[in-house]
C-alpha atoms as a PDB file:
ATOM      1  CA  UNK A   1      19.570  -7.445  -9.874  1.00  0.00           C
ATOM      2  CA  UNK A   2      19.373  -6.081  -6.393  1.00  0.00           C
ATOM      3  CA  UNK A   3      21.975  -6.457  -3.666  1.00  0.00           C
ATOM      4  CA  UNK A   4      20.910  -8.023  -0.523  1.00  0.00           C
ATOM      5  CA  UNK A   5      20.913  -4.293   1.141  1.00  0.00           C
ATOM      6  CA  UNK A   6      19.385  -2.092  -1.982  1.00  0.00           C
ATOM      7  CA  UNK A   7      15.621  -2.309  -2.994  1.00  0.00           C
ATOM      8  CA  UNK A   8      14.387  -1.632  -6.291  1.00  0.00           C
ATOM      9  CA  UNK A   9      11.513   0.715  -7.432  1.00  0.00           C
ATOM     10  CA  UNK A  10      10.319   0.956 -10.702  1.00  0.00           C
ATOM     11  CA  UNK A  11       8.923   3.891 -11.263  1.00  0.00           C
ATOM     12  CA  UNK A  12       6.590   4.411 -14.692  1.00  0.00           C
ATOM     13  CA  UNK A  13       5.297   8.221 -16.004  1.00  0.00           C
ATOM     14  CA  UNK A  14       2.283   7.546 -17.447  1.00  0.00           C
ATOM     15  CA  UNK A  15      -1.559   8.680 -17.011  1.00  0.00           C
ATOM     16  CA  UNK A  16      -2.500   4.772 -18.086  1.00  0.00           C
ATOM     17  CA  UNK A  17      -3.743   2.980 -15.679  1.00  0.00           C
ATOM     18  CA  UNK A  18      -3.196  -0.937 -18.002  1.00  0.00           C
ATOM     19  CA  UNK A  19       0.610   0.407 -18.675  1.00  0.00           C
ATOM     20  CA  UNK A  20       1.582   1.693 -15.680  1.00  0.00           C
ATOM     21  CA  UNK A  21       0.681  -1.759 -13.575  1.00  0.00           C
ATOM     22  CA  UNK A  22       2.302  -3.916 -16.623  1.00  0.00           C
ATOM     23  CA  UNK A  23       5.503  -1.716 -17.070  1.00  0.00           C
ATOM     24  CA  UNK A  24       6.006  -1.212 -13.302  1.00  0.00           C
ATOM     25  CA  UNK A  25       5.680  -5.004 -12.562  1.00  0.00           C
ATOM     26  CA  UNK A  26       7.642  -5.598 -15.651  1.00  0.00           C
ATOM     27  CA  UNK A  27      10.451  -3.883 -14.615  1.00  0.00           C
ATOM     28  CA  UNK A  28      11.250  -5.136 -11.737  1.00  0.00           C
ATOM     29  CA  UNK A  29      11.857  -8.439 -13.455  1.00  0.00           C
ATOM     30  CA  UNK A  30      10.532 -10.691 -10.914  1.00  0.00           C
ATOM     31  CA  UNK A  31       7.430 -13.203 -10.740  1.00  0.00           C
ATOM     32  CA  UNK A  32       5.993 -13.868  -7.001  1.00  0.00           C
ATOM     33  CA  UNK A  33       3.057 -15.402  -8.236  1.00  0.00           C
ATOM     34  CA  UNK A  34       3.958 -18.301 -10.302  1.00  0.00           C
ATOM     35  CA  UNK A  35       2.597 -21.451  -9.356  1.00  0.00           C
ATOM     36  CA  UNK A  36       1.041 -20.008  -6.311  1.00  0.00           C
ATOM     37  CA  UNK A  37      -2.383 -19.058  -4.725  1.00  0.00           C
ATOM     38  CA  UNK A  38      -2.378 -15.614  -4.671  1.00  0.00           C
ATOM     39  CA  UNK A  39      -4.098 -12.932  -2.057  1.00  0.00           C
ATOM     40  CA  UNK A  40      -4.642  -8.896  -3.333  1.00  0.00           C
ATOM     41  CA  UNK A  41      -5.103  -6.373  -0.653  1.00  0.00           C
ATOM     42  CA  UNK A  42      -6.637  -2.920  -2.071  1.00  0.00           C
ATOM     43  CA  UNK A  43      -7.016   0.543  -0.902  1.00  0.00           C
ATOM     44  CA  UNK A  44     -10.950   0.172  -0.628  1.00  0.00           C
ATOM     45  CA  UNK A  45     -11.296   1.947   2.989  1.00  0.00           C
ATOM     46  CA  UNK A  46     -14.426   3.831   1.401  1.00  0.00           C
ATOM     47  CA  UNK A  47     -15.977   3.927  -1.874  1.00  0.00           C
ATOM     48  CA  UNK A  48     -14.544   7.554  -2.595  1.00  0.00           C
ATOM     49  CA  UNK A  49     -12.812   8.184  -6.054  1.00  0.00           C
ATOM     50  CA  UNK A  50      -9.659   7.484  -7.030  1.00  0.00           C
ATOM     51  CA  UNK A  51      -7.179   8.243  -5.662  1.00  0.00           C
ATOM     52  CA  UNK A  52      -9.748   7.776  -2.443  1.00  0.00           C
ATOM     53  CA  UNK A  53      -9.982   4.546  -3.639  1.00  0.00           C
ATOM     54  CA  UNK A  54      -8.098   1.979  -5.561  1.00  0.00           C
ATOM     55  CA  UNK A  55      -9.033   2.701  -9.167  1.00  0.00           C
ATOM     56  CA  UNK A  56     -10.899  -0.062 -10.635  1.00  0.00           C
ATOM     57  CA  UNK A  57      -9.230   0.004 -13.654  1.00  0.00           C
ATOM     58  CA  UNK A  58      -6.013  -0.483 -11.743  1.00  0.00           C
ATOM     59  CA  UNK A  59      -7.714  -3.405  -9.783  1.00  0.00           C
ATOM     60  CA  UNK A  60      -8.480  -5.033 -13.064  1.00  0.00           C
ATOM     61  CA  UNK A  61      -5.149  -4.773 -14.808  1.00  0.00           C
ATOM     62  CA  UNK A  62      -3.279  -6.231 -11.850  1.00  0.00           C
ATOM     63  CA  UNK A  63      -5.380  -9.275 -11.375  1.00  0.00           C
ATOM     64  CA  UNK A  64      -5.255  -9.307 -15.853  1.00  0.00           C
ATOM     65  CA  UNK A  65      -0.983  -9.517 -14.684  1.00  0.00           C
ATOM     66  CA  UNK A  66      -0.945 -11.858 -12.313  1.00  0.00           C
ATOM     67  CA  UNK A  67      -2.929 -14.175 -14.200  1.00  0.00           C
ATOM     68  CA  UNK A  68      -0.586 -13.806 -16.714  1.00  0.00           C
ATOM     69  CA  UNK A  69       2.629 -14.487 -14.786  1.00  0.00           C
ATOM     70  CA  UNK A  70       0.738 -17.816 -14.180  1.00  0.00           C
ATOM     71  CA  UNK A  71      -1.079 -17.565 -10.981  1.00  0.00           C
ATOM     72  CA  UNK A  72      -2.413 -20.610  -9.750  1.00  0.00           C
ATOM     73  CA  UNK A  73      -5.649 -18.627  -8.386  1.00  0.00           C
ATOM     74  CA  UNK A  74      -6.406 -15.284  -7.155  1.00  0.00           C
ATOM     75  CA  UNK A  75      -8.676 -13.531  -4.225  1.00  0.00           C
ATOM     76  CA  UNK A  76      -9.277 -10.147  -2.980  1.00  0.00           C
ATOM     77  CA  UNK A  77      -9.730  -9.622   1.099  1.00  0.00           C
ATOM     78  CA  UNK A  78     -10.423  -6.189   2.228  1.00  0.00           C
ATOM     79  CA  UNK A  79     -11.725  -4.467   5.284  1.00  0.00           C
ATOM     80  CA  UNK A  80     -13.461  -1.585   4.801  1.00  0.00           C
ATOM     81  CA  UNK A  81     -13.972   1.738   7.535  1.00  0.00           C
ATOM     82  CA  UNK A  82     -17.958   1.340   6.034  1.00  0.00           C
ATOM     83  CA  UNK A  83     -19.784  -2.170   5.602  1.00  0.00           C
ATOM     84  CA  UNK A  84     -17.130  -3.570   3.172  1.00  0.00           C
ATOM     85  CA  UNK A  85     -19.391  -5.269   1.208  1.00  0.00           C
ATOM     86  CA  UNK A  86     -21.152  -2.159   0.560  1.00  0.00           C
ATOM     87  CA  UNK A  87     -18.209  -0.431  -0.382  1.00  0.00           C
ATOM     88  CA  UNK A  88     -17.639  -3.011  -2.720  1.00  0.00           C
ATOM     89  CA  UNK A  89     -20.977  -3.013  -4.511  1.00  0.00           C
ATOM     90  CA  UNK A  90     -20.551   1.025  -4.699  1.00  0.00           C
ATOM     91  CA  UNK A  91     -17.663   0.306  -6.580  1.00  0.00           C
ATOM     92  CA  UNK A  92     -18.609  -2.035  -8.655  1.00  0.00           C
ATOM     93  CA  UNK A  93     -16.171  -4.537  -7.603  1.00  0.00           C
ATOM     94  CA  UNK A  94     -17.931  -7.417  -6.715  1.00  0.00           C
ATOM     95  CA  UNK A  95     -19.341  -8.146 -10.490  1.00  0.00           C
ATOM     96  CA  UNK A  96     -15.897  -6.784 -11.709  1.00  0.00           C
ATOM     97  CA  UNK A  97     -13.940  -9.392  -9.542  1.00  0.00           C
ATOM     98  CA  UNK A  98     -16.659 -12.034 -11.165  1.00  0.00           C
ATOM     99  CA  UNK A  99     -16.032 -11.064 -14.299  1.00  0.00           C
ATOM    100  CA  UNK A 100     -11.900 -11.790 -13.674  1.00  0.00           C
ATOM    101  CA  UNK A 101     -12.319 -15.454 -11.856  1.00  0.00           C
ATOM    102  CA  UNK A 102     -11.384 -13.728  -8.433  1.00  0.00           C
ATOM    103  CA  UNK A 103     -12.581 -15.120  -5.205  1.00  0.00           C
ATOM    104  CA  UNK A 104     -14.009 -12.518  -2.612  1.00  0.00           C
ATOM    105  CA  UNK A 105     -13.063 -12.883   1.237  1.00  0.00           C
ATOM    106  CA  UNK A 106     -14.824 -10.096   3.072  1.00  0.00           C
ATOM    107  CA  UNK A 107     -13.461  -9.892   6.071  1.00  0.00           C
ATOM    108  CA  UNK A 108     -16.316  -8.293   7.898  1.00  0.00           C
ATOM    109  CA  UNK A 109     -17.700 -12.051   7.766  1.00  0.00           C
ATOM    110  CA  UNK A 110     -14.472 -13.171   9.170  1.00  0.00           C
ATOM    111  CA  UNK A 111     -15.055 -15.686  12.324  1.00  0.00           C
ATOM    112  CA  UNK A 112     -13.884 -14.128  15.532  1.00  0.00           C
ATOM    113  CA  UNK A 113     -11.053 -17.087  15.856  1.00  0.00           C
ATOM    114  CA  UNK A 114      -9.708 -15.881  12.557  1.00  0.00           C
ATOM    115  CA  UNK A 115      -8.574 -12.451  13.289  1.00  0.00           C
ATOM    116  CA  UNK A 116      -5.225 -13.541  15.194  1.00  0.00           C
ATOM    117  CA  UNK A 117      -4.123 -11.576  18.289  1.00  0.00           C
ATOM    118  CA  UNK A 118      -0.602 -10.229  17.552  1.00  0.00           C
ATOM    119  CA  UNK A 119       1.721  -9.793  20.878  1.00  0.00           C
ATOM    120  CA  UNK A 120       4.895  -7.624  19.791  1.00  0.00           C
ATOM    121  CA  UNK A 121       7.447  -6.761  22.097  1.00  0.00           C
ATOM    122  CA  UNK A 122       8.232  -3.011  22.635  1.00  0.00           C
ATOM    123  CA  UNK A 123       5.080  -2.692  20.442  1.00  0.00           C
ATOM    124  CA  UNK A 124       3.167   0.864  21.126  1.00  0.00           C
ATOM    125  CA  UNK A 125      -0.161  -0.771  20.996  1.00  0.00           C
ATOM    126  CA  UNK A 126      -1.757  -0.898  24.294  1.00  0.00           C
ATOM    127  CA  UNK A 127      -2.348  -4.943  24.100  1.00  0.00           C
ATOM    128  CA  UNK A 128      -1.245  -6.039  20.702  1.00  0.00           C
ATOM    129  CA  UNK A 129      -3.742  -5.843  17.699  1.00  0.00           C
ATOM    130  CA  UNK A 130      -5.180  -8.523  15.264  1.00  0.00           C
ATOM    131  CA  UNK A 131      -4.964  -9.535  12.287  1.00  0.00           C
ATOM    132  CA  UNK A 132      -7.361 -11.086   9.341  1.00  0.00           C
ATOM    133  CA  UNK A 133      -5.947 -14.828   9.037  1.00  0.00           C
ATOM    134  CA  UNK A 134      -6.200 -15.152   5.444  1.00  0.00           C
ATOM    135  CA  UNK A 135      -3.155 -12.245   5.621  1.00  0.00           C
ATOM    136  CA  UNK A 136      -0.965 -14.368   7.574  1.00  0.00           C
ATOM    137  CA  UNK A 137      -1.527 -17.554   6.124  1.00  0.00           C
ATOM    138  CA  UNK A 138      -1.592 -16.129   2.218  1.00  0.00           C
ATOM    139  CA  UNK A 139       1.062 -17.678  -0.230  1.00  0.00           C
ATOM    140  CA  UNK A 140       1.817 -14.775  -1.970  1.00  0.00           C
ATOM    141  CA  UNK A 141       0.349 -11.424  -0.766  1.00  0.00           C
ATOM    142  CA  UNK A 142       0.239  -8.925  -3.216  1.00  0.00           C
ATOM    143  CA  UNK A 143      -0.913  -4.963  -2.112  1.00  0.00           C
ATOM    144  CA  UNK A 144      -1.754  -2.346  -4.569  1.00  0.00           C
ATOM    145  CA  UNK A 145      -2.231   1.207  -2.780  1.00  0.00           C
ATOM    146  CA  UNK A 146      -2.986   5.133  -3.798  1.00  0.00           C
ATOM    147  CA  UNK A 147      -0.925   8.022  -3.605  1.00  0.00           C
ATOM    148  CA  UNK A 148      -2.380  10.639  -1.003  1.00  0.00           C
ATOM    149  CA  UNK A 149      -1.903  12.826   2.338  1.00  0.00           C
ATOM    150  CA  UNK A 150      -3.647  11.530   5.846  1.00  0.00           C
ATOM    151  CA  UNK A 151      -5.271  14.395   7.631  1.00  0.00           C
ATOM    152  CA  UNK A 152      -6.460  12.222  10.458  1.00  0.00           C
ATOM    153  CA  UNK A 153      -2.948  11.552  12.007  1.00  0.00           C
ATOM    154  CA  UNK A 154      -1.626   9.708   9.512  1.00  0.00           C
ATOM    155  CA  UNK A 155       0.390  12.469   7.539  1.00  0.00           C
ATOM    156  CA  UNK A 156       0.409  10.343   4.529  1.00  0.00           C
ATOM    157  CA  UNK A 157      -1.193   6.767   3.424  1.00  0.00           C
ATOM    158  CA  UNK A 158       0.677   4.946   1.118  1.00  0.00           C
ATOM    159  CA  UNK A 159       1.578   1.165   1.619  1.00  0.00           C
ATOM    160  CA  UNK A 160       2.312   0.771   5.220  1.00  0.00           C
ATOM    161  CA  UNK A 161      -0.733   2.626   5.935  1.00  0.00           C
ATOM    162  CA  UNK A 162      -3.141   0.413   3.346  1.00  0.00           C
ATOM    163  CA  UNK A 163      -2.373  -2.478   5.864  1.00  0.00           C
ATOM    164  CA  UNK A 164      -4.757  -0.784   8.338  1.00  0.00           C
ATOM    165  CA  UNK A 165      -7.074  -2.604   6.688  1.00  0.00           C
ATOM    166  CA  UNK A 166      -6.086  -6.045   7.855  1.00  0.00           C
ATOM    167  CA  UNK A 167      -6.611  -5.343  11.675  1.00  0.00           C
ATOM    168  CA  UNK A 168     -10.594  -5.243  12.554  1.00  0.00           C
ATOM    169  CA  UNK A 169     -12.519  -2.286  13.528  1.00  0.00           C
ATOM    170  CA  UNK A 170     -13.717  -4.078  17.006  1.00  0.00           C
ATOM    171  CA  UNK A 171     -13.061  -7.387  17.359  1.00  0.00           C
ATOM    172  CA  UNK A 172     -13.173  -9.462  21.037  1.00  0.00           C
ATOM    173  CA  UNK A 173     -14.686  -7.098  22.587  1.00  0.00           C
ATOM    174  CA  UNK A 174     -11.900  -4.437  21.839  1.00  0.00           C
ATOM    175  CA  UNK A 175     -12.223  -1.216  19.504  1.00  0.00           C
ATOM    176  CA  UNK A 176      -8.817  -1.280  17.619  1.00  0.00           C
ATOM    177  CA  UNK A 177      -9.652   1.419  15.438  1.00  0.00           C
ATOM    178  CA  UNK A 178     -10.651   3.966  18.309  1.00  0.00           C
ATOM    179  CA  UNK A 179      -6.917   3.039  19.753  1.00  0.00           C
ATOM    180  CA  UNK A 180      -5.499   3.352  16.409  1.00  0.00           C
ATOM    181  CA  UNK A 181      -6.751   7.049  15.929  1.00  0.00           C
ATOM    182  CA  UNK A 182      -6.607   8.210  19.121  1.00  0.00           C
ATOM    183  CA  UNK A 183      -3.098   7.014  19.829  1.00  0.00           C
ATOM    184  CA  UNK A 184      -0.198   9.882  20.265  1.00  0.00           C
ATOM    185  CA  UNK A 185       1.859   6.891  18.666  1.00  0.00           C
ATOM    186  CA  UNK A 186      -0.687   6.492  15.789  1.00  0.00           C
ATOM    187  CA  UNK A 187       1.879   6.237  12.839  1.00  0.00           C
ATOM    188  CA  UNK A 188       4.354   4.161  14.920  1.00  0.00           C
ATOM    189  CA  UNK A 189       1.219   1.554  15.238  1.00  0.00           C
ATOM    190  CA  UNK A 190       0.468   1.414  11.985  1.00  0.00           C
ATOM    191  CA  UNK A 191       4.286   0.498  10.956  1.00  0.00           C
ATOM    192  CA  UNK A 192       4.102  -1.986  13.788  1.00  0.00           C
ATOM    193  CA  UNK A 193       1.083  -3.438  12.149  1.00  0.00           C
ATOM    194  CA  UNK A 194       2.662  -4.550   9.258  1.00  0.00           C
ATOM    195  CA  UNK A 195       5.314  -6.514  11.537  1.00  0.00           C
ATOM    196  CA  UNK A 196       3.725 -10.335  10.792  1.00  0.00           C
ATOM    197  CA  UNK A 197       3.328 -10.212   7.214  1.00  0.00           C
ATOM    198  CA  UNK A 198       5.305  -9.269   3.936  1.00  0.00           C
ATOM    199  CA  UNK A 199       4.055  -8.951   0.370  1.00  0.00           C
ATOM    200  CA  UNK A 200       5.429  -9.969  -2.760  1.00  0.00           C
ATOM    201  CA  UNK A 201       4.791  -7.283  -4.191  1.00  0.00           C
ATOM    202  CA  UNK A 202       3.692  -3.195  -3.707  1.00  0.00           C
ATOM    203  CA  UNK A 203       2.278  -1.139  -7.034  1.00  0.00           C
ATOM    204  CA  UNK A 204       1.297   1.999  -6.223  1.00  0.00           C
ATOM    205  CA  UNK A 205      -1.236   4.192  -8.344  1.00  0.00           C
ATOM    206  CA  UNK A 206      -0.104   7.508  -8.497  1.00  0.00           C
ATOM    207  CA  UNK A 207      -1.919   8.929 -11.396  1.00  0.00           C
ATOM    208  CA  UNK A 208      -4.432  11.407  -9.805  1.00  0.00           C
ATOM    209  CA  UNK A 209      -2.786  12.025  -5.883  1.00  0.00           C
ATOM    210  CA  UNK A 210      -4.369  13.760  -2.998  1.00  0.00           C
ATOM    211  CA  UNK A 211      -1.294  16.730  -1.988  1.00  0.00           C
ATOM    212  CA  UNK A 212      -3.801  18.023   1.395  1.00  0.00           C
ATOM    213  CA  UNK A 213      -6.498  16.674   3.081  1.00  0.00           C
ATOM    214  CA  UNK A 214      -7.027  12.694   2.132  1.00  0.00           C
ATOM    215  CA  UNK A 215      -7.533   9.944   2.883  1.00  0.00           C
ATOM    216  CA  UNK A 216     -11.319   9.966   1.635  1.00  0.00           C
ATOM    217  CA  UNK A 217     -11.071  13.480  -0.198  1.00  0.00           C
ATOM    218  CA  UNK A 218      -8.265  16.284  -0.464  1.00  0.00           C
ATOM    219  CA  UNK A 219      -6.490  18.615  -2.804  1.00  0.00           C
ATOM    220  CA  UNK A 220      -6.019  16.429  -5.982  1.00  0.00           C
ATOM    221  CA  UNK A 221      -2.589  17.215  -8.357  1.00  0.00           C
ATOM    222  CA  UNK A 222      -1.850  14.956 -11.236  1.00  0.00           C
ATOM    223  CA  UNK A 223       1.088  12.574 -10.120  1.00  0.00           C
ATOM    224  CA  UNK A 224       1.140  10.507 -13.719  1.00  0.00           C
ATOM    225  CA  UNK A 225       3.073   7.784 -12.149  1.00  0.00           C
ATOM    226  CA  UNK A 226       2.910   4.250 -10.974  1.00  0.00           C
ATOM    227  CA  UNK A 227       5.397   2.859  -8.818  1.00  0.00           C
ATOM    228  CA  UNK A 228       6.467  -0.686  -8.108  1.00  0.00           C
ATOM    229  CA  UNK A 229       8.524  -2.688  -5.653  1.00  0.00           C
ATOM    230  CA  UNK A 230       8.874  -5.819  -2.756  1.00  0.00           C
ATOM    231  CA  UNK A 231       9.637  -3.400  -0.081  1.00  0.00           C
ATOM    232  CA  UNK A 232       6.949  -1.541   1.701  1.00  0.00           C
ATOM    233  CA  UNK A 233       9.789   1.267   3.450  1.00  0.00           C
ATOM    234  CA  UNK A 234      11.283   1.807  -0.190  1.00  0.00           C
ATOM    235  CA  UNK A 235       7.154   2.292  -1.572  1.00  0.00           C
ATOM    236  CA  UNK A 236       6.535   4.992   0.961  1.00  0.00           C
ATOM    237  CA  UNK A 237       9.529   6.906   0.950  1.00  0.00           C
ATOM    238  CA  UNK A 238       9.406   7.054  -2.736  1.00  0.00           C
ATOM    239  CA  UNK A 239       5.729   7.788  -2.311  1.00  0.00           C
ATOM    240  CA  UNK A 240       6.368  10.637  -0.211  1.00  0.00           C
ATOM    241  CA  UNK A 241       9.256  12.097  -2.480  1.00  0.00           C
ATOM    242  CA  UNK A 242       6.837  11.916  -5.178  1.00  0.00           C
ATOM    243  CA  UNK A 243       4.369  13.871  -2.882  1.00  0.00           C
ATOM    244  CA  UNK A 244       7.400  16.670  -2.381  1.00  0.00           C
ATOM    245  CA  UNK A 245       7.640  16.832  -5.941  1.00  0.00           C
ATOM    246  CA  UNK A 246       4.373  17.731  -6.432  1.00  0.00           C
ATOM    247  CA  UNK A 247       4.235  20.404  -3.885  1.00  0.00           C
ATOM    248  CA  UNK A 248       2.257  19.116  -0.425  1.00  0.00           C
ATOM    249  CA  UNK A 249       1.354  20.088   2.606  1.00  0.00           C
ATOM    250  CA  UNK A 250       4.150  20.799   5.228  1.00  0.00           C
ATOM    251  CA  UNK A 251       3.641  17.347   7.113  1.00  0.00           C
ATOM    252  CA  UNK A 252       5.078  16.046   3.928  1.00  0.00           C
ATOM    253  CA  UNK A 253       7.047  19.241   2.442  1.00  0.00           C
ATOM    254  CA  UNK A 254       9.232  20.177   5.930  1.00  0.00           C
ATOM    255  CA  UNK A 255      10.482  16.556   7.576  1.00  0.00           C
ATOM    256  CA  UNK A 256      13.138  14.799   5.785  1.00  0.00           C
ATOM    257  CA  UNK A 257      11.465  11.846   4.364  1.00  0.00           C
ATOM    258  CA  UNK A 258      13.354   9.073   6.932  1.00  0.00           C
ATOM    259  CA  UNK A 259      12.692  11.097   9.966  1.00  0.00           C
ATOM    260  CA  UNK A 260       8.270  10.483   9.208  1.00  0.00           C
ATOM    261  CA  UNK A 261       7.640   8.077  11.860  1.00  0.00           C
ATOM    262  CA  UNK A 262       5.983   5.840   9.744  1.00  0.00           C
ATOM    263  CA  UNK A 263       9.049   4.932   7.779  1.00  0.00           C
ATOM    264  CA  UNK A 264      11.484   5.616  11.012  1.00  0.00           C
ATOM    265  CA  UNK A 265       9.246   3.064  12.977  1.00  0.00           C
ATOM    266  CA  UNK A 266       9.324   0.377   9.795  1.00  0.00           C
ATOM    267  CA  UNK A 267      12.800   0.908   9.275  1.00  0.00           C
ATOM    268  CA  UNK A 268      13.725   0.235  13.041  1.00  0.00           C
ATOM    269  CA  UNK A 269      11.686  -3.073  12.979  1.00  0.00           C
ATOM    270  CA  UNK A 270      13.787  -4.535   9.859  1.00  0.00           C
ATOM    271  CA  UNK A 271      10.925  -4.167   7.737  1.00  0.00           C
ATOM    272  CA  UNK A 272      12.673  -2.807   4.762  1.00  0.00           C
ATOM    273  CA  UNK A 273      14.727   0.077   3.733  1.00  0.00           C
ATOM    274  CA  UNK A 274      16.610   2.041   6.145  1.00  0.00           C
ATOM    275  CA  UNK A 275      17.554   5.072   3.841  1.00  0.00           C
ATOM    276  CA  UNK A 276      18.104   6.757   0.587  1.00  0.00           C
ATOM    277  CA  UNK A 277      21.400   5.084  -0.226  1.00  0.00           C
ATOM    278  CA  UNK A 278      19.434   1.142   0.173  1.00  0.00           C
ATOM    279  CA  UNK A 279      16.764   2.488  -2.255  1.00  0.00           C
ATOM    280  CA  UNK A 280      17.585   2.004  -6.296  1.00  0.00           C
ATOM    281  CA  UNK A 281      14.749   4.209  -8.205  1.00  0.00           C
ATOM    282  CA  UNK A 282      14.401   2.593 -11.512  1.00  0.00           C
ATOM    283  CA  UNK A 283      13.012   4.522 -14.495  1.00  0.00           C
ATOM    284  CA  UNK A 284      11.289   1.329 -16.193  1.00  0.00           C
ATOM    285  CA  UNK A 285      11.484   2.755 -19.467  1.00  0.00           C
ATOM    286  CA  UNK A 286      13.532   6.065 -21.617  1.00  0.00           C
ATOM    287  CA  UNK A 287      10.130   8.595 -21.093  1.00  0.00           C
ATOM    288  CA  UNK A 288      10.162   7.872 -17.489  1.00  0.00           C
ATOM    289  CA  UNK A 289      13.795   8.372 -16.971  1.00  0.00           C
ATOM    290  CA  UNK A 290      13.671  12.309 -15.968  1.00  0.00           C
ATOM    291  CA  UNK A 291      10.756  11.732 -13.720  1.00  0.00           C
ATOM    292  CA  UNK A 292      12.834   9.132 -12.027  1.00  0.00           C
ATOM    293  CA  UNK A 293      15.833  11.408 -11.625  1.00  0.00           C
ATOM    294  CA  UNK A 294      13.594  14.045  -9.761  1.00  0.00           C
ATOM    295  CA  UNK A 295      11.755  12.148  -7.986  1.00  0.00           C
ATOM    296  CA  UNK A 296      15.540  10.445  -6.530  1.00  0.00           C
ATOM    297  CA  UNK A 297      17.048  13.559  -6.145  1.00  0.00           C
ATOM    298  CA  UNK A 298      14.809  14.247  -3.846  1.00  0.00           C
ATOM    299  CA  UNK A 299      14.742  11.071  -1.898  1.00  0.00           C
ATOM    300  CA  UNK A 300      18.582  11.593  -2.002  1.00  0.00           C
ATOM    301  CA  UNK A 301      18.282  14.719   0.330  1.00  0.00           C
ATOM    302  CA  UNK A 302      16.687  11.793   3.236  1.00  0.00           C
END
């Protein structure tokens, strides 16, 4: 088990999509979802393919999971940079998420007194942001994201960055999107934005991965991994170790992996780890074990 000031991630090598969301989950040996009405928050921002998007295969075998760790029910909330329901139906989500008894909450069609203003101090948003209510008020929040580079400011999207999606586009009168990506602060925001919620859980489809360009299209290169974990920080940092291991762009390749202000900014606001030596990388099985030493020697180096 962990210690109160090391988080695990499980990392599987594997180019299946069923496997690597069972064994990753698996091996962490925990169930958040027992008993408990849980809320999944993909990487649908567009309808793009995988790793653009969160794979639908991937979508189906974590709901297929959490059902069977004995979920009391399940729903799927997403805001989308398009019309999310259309992004949705493009996908083929909406019959898909039928087809596994999970609710839908678009949150386009949320009420304006349900995306809640956020006030944080020494927060680098101009006036706070907001966020989709069913986020904050969700039992058990579980996030699956993709593996890819950012070139809009971002640098990379991983988990901290999937949260995007729970602020609006322009809500009250305010375009929190146009801040967002116009900010000189823009990957300090987006930790901040993940400030007054935690999941349960992160699994993060690496199979296919986006090494330049992203989030919507880039340079693909096979990643054959999944990774796993409760802490966002410890996702990411993997995430981006994984992304040095694959050979990336030099926003990735150059900066030691703590000093990327996403991370910096997260770890600085408690929201998980702080560096290499709180992160155990678990190999959840013997084939993945030489992927997981690489991919920690790397993350060893900060």
């Amino acid at each position: 088990m962990e210690s109160l000031n090391t988080s695990r991630v499980a990392i599987v090598n594997t180019a299946d999509r069923q496997t690597g969301v069972a064994a990753s989950i698996r091996a962490l040996d925990i169930n958040p979802v027992k008993n408990k009405n849980v809320l999944i928050k993909p990487n649908f921002n567009t309808a793009d393919p995988t790793p653009g998007s969160t794979h639908n295969d991937t979508l189906a075998a974590l709901v297929e999971e959490i059902w069977k760790l004995g979920a009391k029910a399940v729903t799927l909330g997403e805001r989308s940079y398009p019309p999310t329901r259309e992004v949705m139906e493009q996908k083929g989500v909406i019959a898909l998420l039928e087809k596994l008894d999970v609710r839908l909450i678009d949150f386009d069609s949320l009420a304006e007194k349900d995306w809640v203003k956020i006030d944080l101090k020494d927060s680098h948003w101009e006036d706070g942001f907001r966020v989709a209510r069913p986020i904050l008020e969700s039992e058990c929040l579980i996030t699956t994201c993709c593996l890819k580079t950012h070139q809009y400011g971002g640098i990379f999207t991983l988990s901290l960055k999937n949260h995007v999606g729970v602020v609006p586009t322009t809500r009250h009168g305010y375009n929190y999107m146009r801040e967002l990506h116009s900010s000189p602060h823009q990957r300090k925001l987006i930790a901040e934005i993940n400030v007054p919620f935690k999941p349960a859980l992160v699994v993060l489809d690496g199979v296919e991965a986006f090494v330049d360009g992203g989030p919507a299209t880039g340079k693909r290169a096979n990643g054959n991994v999944f990774v796993a974990s409760t802490d966002r920080v410890a996702v990411d940092a993997v995430g981006v170790a994984i992304l040095k291991s694959l050979g990336s762009n030099e926003s990735i390749m150059k900066p030691k992996i703590f000093e990327q202000e996403q991370i910096a900014r997260a770890s600085e606001l408690g929201l998980g780890a702080s560096s290499p030596s709180h992160i155990e990388v678990m190999a959840a099985d013997e084939y993945s074990r030489e992927y997981r030493d690489r991919v920690a020697a790397i993350l060893d180096q900060g």
